[in-house]
N, C-alpha and C. Protein backbone atom coordinates (compact mmCIF):
# COMPACT_ATOMS: atom_id res chain seq x y z
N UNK A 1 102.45 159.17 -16.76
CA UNK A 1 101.14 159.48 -16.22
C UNK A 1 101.32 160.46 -15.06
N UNK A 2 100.28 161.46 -15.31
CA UNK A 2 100.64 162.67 -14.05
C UNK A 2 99.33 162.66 -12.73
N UNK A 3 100.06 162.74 -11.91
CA UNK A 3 98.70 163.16 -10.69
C UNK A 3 98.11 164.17 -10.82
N UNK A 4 96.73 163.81 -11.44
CA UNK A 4 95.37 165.58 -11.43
C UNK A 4 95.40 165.79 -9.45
N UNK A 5 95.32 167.05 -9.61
CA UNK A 5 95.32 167.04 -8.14
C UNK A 5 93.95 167.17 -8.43
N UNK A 6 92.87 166.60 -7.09
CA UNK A 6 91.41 166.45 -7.27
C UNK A 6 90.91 167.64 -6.81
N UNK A 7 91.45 169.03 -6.39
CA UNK A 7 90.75 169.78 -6.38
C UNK A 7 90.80 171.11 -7.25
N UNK A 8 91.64 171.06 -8.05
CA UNK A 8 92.29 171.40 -9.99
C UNK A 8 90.57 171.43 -10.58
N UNK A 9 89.66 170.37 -10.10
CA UNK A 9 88.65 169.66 -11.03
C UNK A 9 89.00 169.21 -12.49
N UNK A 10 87.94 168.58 -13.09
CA UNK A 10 88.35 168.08 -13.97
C UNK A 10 88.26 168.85 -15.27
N UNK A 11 89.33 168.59 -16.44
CA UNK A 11 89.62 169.30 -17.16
C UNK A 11 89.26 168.77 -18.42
N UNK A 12 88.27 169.43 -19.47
CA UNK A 12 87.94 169.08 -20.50
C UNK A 12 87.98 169.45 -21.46
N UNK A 13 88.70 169.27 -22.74
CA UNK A 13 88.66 169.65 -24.05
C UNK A 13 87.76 168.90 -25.01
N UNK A 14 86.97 170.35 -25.58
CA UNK A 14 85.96 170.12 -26.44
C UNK A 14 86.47 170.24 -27.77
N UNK A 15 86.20 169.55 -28.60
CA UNK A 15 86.57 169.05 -30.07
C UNK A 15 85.89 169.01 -30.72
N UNK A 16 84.76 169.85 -31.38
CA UNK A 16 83.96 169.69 -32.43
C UNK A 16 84.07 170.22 -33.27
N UNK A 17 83.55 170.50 -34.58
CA UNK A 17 83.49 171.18 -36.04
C UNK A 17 82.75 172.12 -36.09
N UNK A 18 81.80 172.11 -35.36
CA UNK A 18 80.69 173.35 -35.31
C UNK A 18 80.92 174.25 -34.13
N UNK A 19 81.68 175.37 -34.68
CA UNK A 19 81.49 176.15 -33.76
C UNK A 19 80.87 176.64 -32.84
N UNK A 20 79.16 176.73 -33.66
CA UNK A 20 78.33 176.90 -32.41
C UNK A 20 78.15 176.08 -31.75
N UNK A 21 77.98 174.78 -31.98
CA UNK A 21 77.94 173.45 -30.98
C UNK A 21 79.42 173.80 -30.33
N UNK A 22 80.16 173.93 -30.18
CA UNK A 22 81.33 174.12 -29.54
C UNK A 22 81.04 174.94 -28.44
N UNK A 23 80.95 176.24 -28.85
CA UNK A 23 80.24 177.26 -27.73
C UNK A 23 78.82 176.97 -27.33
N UNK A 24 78.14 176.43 -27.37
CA UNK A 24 77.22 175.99 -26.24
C UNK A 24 77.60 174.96 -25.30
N UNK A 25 78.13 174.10 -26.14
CA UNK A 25 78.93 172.86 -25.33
C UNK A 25 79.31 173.34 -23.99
N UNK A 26 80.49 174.32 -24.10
CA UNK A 26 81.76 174.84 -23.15
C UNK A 26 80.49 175.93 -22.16
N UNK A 27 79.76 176.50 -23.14
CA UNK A 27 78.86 177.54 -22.15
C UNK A 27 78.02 176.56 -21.07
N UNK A 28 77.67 175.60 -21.65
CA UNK A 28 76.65 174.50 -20.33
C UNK A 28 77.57 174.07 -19.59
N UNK A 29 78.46 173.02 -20.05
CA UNK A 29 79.50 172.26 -19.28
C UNK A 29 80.01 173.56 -18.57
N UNK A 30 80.77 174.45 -19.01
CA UNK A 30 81.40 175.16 -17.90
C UNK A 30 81.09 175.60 -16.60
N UNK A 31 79.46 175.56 -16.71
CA UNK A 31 78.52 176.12 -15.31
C UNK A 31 78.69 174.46 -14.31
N UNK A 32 79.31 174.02 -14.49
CA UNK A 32 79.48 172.51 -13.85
C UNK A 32 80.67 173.15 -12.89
N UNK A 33 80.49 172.94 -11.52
CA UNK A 33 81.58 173.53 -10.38
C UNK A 33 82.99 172.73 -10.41
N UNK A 34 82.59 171.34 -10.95
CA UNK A 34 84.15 170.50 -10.83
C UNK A 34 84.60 170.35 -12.35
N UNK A 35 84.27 170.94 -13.01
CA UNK A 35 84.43 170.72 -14.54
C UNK A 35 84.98 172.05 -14.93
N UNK A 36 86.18 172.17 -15.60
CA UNK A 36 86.94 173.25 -16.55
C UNK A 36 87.17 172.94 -17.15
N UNK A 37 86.99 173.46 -18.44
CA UNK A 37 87.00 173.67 -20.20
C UNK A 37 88.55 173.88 -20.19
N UNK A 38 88.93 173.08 -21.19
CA UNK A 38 90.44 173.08 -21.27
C UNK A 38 90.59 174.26 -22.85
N UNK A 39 91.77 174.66 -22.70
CA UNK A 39 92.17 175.74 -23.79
C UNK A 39 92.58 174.75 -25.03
N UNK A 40 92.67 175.31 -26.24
CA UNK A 40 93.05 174.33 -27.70
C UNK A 40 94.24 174.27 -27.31
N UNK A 41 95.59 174.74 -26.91
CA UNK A 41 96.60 173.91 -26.61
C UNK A 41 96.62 173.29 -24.83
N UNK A 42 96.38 173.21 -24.16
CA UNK A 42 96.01 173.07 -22.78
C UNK A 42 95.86 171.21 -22.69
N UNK A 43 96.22 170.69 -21.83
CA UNK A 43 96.21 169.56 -21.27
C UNK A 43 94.79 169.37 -20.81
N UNK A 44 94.14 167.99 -21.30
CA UNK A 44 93.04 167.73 -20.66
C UNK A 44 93.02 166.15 -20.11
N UNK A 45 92.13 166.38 -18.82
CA UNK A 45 91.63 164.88 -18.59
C UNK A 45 91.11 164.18 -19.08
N UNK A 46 89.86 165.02 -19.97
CA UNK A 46 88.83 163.98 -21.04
C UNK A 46 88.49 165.16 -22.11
N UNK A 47 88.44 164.19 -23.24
CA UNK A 47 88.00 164.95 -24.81
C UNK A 47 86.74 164.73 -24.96
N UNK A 48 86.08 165.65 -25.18
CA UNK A 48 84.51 165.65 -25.71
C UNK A 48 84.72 166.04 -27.36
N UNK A 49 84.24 164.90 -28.15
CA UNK A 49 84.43 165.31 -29.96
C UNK A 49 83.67 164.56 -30.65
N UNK A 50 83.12 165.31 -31.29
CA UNK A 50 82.18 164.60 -32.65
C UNK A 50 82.73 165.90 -34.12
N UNK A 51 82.93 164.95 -34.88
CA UNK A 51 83.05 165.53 -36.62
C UNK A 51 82.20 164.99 -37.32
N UNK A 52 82.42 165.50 -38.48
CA UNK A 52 81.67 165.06 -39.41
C UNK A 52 81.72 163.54 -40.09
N UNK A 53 80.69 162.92 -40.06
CA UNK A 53 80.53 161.63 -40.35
C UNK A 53 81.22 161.22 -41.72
N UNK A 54 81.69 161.79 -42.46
CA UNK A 54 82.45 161.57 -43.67
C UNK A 54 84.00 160.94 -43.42
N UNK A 55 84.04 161.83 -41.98
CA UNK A 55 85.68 161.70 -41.65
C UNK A 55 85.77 160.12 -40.97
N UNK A 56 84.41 159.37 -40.84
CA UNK A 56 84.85 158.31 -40.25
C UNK A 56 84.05 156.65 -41.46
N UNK A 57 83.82 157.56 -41.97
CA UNK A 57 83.45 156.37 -43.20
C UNK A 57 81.98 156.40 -43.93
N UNK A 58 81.50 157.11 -43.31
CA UNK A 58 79.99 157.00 -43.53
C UNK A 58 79.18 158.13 -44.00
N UNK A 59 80.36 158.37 -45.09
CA UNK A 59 79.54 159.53 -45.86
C UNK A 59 78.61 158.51 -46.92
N UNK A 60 77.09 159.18 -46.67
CA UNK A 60 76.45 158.81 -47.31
C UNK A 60 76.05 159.85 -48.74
N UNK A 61 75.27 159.04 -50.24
CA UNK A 61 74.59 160.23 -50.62
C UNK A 61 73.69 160.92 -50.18
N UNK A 62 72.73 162.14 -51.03
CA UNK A 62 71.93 162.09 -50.54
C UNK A 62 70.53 161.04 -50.85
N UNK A 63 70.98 159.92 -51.66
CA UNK A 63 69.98 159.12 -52.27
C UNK A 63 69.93 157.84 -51.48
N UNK A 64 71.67 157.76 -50.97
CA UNK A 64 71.54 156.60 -50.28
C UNK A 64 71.24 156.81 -49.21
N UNK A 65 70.89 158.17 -48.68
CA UNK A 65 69.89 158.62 -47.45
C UNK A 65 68.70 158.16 -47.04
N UNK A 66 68.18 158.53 -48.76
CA UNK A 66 66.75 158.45 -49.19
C UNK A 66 66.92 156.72 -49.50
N UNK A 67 67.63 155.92 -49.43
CA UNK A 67 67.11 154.42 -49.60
C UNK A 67 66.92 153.72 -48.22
N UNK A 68 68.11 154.33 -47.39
CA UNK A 68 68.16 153.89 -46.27
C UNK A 68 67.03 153.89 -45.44
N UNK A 69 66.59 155.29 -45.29
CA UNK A 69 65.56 155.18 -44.81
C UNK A 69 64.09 154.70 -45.31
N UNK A 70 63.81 154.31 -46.20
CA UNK A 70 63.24 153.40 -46.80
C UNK A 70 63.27 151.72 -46.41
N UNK A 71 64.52 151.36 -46.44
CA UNK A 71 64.59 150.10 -45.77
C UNK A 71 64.36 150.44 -44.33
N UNK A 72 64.79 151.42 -43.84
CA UNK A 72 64.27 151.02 -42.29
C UNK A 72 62.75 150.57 -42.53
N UNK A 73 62.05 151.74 -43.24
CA UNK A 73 60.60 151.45 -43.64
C UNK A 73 60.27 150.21 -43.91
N UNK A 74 60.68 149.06 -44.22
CA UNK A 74 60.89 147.73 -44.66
C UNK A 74 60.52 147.32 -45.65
N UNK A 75 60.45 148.39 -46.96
CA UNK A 75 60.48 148.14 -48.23
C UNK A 75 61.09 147.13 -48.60
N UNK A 76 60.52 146.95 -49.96
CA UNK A 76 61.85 146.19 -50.86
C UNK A 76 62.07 147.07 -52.08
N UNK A 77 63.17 146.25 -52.80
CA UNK A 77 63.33 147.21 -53.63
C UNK A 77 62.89 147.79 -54.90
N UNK A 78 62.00 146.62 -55.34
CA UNK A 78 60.66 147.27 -55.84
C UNK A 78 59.59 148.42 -55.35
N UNK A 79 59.21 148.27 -54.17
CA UNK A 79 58.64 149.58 -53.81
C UNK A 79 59.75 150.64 -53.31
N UNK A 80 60.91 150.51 -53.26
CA UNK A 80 61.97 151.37 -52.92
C UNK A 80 61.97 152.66 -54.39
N UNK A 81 62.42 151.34 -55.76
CA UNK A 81 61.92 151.90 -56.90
C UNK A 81 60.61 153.20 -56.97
N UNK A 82 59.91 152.50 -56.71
CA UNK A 82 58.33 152.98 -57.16
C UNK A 82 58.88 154.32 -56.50
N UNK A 83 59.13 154.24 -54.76
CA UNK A 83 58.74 155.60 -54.20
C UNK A 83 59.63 156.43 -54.81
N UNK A 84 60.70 156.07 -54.81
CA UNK A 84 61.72 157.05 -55.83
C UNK A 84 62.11 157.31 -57.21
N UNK A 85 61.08 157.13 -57.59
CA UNK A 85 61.07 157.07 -59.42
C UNK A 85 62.52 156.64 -59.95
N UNK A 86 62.86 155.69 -58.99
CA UNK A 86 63.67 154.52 -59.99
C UNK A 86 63.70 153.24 -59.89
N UNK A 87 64.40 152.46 -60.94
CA UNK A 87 64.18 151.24 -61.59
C UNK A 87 64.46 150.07 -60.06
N UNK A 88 63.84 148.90 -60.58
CA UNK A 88 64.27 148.03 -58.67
C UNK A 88 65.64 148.06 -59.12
N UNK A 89 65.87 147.95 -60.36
CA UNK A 89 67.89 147.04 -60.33
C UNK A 89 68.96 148.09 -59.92
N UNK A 90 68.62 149.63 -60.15
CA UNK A 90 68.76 150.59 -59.28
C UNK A 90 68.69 150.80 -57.78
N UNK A 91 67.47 150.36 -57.21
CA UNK A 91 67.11 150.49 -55.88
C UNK A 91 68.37 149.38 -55.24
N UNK A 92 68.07 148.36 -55.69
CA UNK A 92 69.01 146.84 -55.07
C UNK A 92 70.52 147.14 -55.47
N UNK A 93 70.74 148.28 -56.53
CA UNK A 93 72.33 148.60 -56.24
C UNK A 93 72.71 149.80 -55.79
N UNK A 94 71.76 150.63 -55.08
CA UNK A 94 72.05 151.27 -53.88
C UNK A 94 71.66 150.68 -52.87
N UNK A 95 71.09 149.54 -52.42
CA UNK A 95 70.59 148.86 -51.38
C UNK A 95 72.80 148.32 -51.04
N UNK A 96 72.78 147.68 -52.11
CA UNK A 96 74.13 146.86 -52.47
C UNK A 96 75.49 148.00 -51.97
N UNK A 97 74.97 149.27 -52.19
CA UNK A 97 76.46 150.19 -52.09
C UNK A 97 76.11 150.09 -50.19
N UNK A 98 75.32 150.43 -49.69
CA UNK A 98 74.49 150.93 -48.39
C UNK A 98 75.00 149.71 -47.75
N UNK A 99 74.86 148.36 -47.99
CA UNK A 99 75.70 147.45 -46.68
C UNK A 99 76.88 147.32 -46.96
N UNK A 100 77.65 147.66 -48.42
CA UNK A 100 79.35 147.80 -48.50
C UNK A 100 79.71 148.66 -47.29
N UNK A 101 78.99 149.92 -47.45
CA UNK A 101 79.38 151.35 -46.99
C UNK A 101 79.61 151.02 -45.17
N UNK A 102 78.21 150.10 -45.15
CA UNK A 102 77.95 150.16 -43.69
C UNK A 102 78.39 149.10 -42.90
N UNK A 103 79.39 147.90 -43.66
CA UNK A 103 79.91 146.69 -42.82
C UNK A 103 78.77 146.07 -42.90
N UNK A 104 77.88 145.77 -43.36
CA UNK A 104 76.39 145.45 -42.94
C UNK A 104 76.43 144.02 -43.56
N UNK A 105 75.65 142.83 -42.71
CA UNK A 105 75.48 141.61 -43.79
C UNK A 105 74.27 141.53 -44.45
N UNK A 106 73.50 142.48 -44.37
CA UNK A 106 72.37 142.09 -45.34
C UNK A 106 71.41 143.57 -45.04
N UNK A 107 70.02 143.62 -45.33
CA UNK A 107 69.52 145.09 -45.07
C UNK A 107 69.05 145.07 -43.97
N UNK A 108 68.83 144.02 -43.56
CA UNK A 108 68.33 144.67 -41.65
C UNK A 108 68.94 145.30 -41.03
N UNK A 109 70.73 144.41 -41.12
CA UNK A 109 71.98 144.66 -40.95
C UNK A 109 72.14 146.01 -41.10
N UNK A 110 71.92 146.92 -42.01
CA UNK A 110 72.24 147.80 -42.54
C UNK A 110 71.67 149.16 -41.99
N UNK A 111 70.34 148.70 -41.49
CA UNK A 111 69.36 149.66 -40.86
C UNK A 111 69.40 149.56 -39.70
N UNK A 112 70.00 148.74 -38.82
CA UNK A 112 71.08 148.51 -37.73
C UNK A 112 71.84 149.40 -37.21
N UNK A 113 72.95 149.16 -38.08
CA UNK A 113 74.29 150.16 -38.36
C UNK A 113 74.14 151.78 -38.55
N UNK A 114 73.05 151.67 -39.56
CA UNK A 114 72.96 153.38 -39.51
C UNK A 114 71.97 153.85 -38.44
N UNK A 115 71.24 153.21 -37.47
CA UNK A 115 70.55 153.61 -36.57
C UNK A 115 71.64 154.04 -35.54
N UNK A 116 72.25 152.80 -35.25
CA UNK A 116 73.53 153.08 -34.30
C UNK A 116 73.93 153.86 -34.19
N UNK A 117 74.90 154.73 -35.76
CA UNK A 117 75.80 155.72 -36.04
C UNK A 117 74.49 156.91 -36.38
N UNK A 118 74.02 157.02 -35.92
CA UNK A 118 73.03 158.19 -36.21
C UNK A 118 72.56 158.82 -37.58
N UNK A 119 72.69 157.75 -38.40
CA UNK A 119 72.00 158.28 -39.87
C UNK A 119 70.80 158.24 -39.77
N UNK A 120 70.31 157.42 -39.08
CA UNK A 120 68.89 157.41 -39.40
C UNK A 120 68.35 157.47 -38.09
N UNK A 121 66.63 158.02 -37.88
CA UNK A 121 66.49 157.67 -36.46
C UNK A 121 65.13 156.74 -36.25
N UNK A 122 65.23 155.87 -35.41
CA UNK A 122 64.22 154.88 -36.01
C UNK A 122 62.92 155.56 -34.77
């Protein structure tokens, strides 16, 4: 462990996938007087990073998008069916993939979890 000297300020590496989110990131934060943007090989005090949600488990379809947010709606899966011109035994086995996917114990559970992780916004 090394001593930051405290008037160095603090040093931050940004880690994202989107470039442009990257460069706005570093363009705001950098106007911060005790805060410097650390270089891609460069030592930092703290990591700022978000990727893509696939890379951490929660790639969804785009159907199990469209169910999810439906149950937030507090459908069931009969009207889940209806709104999406498919069958309930369909709806209830993407309901079924959606709390595998999401650790979830049941669909509240589920609309929970993806509120949390930002799939959905309630």
């Amino acid at each position: 462990m090394s001593i930051r000297d405290p008037a160095a300020g603090l040093r931050l590496a940004i880690r994202v996938d989107d470039p442009a989110l990257a460069a706005r990131l570093a363009d705001i934060l950098g106007r911060i007087p005790e805060l410097r943007i650390a270089g891609a090989d460069e030592a930092s005090d703290l990591v700022l990073s978000a990727s893509d949600a696939s890379e951490h488990g929660f790639d969804l379809t785009p159907r199990e998008r469209d169910v999810i947010a439906l149950l937030a709606e507090g459908l069931s899966n009969k009207a889940i069916g209806q709104r999406l011109g498919i069958s309930p035994d369909t709806a209830k086995f993407h309901v079924g993939r959606l709390i595998d996917k999401l650790d979830a114990t049941g669909r509240t559970d589920a609309v929970a979890h993806a509120a949390r992780r930002g799939i959905i916004h309630l």
